[in-house]
N, C-alpha and C. Protein backbone atom coordinates (compact mmCIF):
# COMPACT_ATOMS: atom_id res chain seq x y z
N UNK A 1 -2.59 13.26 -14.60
CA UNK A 1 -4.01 13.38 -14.86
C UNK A 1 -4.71 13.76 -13.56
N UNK A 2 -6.09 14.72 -13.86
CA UNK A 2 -6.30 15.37 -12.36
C UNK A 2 -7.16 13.95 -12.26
N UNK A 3 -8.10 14.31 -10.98
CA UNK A 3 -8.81 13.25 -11.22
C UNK A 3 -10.23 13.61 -11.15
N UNK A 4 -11.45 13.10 -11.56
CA UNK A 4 -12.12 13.06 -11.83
C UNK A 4 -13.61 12.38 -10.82
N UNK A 5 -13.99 12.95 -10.34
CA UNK A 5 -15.15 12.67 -9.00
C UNK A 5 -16.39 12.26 -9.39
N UNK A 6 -16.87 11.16 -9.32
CA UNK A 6 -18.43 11.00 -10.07
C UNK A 6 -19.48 11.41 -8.72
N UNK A 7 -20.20 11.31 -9.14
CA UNK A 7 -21.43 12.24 -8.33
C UNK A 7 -21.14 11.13 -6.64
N UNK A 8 -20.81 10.20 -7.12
CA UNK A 8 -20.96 9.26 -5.74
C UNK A 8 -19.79 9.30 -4.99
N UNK A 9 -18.66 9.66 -5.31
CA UNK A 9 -17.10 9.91 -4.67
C UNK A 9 -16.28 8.57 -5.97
N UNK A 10 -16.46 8.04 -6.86
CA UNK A 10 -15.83 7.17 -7.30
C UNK A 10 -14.44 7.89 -8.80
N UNK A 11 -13.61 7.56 -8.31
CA UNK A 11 -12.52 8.37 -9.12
C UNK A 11 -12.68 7.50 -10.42
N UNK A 12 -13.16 8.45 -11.35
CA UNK A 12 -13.44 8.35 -12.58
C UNK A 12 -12.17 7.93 -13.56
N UNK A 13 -11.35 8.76 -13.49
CA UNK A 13 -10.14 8.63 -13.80
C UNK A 13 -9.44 7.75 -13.41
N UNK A 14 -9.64 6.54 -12.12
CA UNK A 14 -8.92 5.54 -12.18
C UNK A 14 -9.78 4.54 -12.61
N UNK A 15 -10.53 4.32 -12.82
CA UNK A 15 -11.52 3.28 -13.76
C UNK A 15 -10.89 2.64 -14.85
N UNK A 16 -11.47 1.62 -14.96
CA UNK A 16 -10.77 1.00 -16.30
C UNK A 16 -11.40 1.25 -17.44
N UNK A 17 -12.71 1.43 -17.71
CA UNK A 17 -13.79 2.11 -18.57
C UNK A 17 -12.86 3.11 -18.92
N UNK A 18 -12.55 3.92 -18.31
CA UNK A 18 -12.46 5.33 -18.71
C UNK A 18 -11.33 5.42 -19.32
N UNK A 19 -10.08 5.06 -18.23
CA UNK A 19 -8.97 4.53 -18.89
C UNK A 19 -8.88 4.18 -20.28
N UNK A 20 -9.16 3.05 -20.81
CA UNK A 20 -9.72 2.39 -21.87
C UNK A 20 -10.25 3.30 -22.89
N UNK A 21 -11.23 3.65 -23.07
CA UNK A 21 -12.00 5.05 -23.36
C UNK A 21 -10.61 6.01 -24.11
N UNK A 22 -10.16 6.83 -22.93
CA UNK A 22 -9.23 7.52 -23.02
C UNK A 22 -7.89 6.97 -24.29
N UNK A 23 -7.82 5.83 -23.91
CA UNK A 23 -6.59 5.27 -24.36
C UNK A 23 -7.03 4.16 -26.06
N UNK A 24 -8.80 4.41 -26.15
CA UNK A 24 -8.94 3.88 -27.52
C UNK A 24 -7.89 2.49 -27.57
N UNK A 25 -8.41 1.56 -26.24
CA UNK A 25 -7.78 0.62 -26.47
C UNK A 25 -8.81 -0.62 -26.33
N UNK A 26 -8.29 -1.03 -27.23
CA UNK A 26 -10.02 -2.75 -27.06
C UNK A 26 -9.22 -3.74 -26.08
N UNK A 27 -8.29 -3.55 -26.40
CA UNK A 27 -7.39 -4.94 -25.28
C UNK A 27 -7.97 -4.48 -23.67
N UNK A 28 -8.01 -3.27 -23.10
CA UNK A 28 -8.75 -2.67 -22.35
C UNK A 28 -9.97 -3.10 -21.72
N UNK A 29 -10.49 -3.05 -22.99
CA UNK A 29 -11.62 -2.61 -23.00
C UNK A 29 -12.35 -4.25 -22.44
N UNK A 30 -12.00 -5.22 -23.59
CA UNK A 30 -11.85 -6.76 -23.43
C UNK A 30 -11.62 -7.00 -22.45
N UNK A 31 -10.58 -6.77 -21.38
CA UNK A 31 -10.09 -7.04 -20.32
C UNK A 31 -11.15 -6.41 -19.24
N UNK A 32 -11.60 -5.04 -19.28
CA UNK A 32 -12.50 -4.83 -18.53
C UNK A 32 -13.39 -5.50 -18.39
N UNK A 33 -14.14 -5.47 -19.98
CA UNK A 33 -15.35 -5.98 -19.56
C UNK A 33 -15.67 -7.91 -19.28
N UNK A 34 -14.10 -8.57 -19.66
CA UNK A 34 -14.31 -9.78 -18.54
C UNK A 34 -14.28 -9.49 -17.11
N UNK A 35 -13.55 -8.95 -16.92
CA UNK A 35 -13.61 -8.88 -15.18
C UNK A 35 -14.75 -8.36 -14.49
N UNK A 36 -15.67 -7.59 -15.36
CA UNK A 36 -17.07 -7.28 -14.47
C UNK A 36 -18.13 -7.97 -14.61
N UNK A 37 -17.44 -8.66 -16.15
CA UNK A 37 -18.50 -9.53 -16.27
C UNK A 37 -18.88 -10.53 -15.36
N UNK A 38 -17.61 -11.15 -14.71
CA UNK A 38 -17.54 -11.87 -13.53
C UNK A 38 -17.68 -11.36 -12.26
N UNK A 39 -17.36 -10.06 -11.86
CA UNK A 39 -17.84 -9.47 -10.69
C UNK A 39 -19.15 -9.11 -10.89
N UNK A 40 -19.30 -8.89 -11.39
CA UNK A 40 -21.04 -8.78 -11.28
C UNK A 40 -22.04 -9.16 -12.03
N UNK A 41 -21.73 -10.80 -12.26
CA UNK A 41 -22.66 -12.09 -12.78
C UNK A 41 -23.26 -11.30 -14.13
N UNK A 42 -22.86 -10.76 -15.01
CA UNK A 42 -23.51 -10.14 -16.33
C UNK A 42 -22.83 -9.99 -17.16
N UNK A 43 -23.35 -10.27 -18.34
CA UNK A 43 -22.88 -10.18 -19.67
C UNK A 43 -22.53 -8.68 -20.21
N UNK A 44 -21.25 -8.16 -19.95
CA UNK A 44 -20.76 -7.00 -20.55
C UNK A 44 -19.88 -6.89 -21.70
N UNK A 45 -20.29 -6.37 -22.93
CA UNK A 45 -19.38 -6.46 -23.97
C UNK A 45 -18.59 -5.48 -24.06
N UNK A 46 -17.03 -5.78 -24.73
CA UNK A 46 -16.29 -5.11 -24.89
C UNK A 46 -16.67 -3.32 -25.63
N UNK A 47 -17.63 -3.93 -26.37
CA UNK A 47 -17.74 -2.54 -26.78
C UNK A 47 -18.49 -1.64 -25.99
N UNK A 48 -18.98 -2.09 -24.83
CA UNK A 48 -20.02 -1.19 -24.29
C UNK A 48 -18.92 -0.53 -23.47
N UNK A 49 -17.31 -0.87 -23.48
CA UNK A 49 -16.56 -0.42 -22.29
C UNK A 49 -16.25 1.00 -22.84
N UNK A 50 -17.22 2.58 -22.94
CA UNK A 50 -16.75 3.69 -23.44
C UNK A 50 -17.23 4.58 -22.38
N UNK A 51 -16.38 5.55 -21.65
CA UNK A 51 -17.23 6.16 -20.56
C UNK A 51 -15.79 7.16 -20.65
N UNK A 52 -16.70 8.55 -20.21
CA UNK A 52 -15.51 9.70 -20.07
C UNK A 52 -16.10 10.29 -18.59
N UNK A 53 -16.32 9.20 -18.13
CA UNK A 53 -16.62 10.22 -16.43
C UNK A 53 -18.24 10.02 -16.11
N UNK A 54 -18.16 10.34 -15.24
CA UNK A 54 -20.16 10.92 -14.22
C UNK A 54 -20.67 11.79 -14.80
N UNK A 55 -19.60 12.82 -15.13
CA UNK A 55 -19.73 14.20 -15.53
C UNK A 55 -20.27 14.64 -16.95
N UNK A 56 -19.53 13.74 -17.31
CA UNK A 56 -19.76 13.27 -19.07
C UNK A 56 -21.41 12.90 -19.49
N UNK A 57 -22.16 14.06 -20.26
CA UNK A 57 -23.03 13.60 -20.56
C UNK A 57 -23.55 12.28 -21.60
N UNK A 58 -22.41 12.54 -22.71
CA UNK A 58 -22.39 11.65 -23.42
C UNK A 58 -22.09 9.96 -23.80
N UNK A 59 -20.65 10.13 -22.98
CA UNK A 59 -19.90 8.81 -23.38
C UNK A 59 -19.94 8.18 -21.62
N UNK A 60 -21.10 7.14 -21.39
CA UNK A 60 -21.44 7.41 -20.14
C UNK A 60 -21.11 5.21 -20.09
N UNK A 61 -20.52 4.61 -19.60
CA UNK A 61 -21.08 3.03 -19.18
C UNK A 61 -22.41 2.86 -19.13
N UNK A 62 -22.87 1.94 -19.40
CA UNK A 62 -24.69 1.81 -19.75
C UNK A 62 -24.80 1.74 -18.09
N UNK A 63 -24.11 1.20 -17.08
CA UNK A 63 -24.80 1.68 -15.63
C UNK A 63 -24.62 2.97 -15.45
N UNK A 64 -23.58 3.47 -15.23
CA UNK A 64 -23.59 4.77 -15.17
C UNK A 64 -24.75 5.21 -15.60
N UNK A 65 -25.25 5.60 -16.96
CA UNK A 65 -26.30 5.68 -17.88
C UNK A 65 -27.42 5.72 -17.05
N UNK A 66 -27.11 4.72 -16.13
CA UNK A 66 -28.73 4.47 -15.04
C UNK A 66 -28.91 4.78 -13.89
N UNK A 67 -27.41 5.57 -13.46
CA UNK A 67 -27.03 5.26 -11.92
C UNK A 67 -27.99 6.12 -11.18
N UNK A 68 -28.68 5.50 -10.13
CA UNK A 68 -30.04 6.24 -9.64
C UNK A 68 -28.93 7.56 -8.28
N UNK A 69 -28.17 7.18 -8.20
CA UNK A 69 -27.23 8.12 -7.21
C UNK A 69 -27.01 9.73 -8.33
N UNK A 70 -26.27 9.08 -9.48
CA UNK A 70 -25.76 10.26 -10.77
C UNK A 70 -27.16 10.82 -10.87
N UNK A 71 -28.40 10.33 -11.31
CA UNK A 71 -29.53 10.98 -11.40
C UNK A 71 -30.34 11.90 -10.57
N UNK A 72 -30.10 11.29 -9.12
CA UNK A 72 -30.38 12.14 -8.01
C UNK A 72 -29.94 13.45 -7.88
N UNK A 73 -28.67 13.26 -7.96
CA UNK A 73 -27.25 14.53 -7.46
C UNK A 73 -27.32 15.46 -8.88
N UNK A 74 -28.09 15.21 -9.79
CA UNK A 74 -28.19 15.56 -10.87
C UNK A 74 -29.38 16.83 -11.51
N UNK A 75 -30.53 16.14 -10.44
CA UNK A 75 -31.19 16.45 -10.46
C UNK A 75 -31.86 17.58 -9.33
N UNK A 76 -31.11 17.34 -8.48
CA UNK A 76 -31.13 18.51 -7.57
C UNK A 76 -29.66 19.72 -8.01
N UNK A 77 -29.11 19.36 -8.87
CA UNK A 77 -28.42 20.39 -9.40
C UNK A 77 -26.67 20.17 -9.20
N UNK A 78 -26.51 18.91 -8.34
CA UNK A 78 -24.96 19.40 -7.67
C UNK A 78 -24.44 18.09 -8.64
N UNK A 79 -22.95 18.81 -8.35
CA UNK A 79 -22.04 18.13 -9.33
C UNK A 79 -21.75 16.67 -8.90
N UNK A 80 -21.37 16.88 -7.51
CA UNK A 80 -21.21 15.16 -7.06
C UNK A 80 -22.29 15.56 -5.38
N UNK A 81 -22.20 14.35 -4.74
CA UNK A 81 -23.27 14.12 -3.36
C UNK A 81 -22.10 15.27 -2.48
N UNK A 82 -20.75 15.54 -2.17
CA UNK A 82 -20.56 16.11 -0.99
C UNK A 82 -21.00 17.54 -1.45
N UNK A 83 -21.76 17.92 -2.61
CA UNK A 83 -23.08 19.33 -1.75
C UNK A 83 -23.96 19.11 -1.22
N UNK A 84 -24.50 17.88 -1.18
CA UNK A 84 -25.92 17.94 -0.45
C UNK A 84 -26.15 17.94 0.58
N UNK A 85 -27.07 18.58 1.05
CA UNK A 85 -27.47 18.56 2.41
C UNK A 85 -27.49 17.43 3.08
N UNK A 86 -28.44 16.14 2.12
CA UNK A 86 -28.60 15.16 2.80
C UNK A 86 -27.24 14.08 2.54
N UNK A 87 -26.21 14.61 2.80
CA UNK A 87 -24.85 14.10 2.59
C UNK A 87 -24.74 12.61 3.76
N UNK A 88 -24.55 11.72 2.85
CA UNK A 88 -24.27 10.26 3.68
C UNK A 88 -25.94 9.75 3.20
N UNK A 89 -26.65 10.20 2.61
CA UNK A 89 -28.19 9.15 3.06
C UNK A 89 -27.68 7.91 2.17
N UNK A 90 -29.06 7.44 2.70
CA UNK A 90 -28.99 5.85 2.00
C UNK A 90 -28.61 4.97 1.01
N UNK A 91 -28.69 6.23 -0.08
CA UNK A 91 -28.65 5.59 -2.04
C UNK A 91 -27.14 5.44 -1.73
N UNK A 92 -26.28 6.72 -1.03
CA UNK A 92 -24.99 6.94 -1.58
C UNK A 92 -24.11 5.70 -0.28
N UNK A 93 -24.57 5.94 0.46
CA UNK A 93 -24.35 5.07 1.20
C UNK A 93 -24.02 3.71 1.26
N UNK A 94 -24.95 2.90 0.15
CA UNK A 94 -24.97 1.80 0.07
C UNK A 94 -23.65 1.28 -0.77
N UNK A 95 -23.56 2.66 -1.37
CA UNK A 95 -22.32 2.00 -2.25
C UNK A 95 -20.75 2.24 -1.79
N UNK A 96 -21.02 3.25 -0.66
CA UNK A 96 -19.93 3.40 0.09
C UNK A 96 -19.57 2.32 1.18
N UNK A 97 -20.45 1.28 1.21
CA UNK A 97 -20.16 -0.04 1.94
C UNK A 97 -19.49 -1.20 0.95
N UNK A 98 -19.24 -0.65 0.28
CA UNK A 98 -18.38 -1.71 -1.10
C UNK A 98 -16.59 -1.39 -0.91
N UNK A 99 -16.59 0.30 -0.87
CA UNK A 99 -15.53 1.11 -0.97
C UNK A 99 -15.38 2.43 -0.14
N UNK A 100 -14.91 2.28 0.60
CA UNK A 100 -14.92 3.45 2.28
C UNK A 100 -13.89 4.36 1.36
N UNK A 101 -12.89 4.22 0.34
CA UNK A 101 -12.23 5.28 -0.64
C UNK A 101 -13.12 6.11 -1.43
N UNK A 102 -14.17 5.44 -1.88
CA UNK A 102 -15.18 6.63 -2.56
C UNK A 102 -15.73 7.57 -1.67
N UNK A 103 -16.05 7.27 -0.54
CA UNK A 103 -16.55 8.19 0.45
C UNK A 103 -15.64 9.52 0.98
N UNK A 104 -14.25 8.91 1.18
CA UNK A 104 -13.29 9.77 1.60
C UNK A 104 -12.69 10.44 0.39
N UNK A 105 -13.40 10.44 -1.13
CA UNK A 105 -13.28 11.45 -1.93
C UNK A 105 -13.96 12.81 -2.02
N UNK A 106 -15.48 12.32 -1.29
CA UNK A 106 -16.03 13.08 -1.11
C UNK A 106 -16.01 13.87 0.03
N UNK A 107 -15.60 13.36 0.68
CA UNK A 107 -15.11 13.97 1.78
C UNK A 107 -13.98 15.24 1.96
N UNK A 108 -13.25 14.79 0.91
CA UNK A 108 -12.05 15.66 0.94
C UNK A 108 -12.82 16.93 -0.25
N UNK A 109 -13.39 16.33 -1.12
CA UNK A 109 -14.21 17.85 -1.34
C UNK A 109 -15.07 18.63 -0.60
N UNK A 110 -15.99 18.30 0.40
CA UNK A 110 -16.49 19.30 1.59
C UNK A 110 -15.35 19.91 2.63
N UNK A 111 -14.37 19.05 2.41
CA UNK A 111 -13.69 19.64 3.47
C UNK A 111 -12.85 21.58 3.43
């Protein structure tokens, strides 16, 4: 499977959402959405676990759905942040202090 770049550098394709998604599996899906439910103190239901990517207009995770980074990069036209000019600012940034691997995805696409 190739992989899949969301607007922020986060490999879409290794996600468990997507995974899941892909694989029309609820055991998945269940399993995902306990574990975020606990990483990130919120009530996520199994069924909300359906997402085919950043890219994906449709079948999107309800954050995704909101992600003010996807909306940005979106809205100025580019597919993920390593076109932008203002490459590294703040929004994308913040989330690249979670995961220094999302960054060096994007990275390897400007390069």
């Amino acid at each position: 499977m190739s992989a899949i770049i969301a607007k922020c550098g986060i490999n879409c394709s290794e996600c468990t959402a997507y995974k899941a998604t892909i694989a029309d599996s609820d055991d998945l899906r269940k399993q995902t959405a306990e574990e975020w439910s606990k990483m990130f103190g919120a009530a996520i239901a199994p069924e909300s676990i359906n997402c085919l990517g950043c890219q994906d207009r449709e079948t999107l995770f309800s954050h995704c759905r909101v992600c003010g980074i996807r909306s940005c990069a979106g809205d100025r036209g580019y597919t993920t942040c390593a076109e932008c000019p203002d490459y590294g600012c703040e929004k994308v940034n913040a989330i690249w202090e979670h995961d220094r691997k999302i960054k060096a995805n994007l990275d390897a696409l400007r390069a």
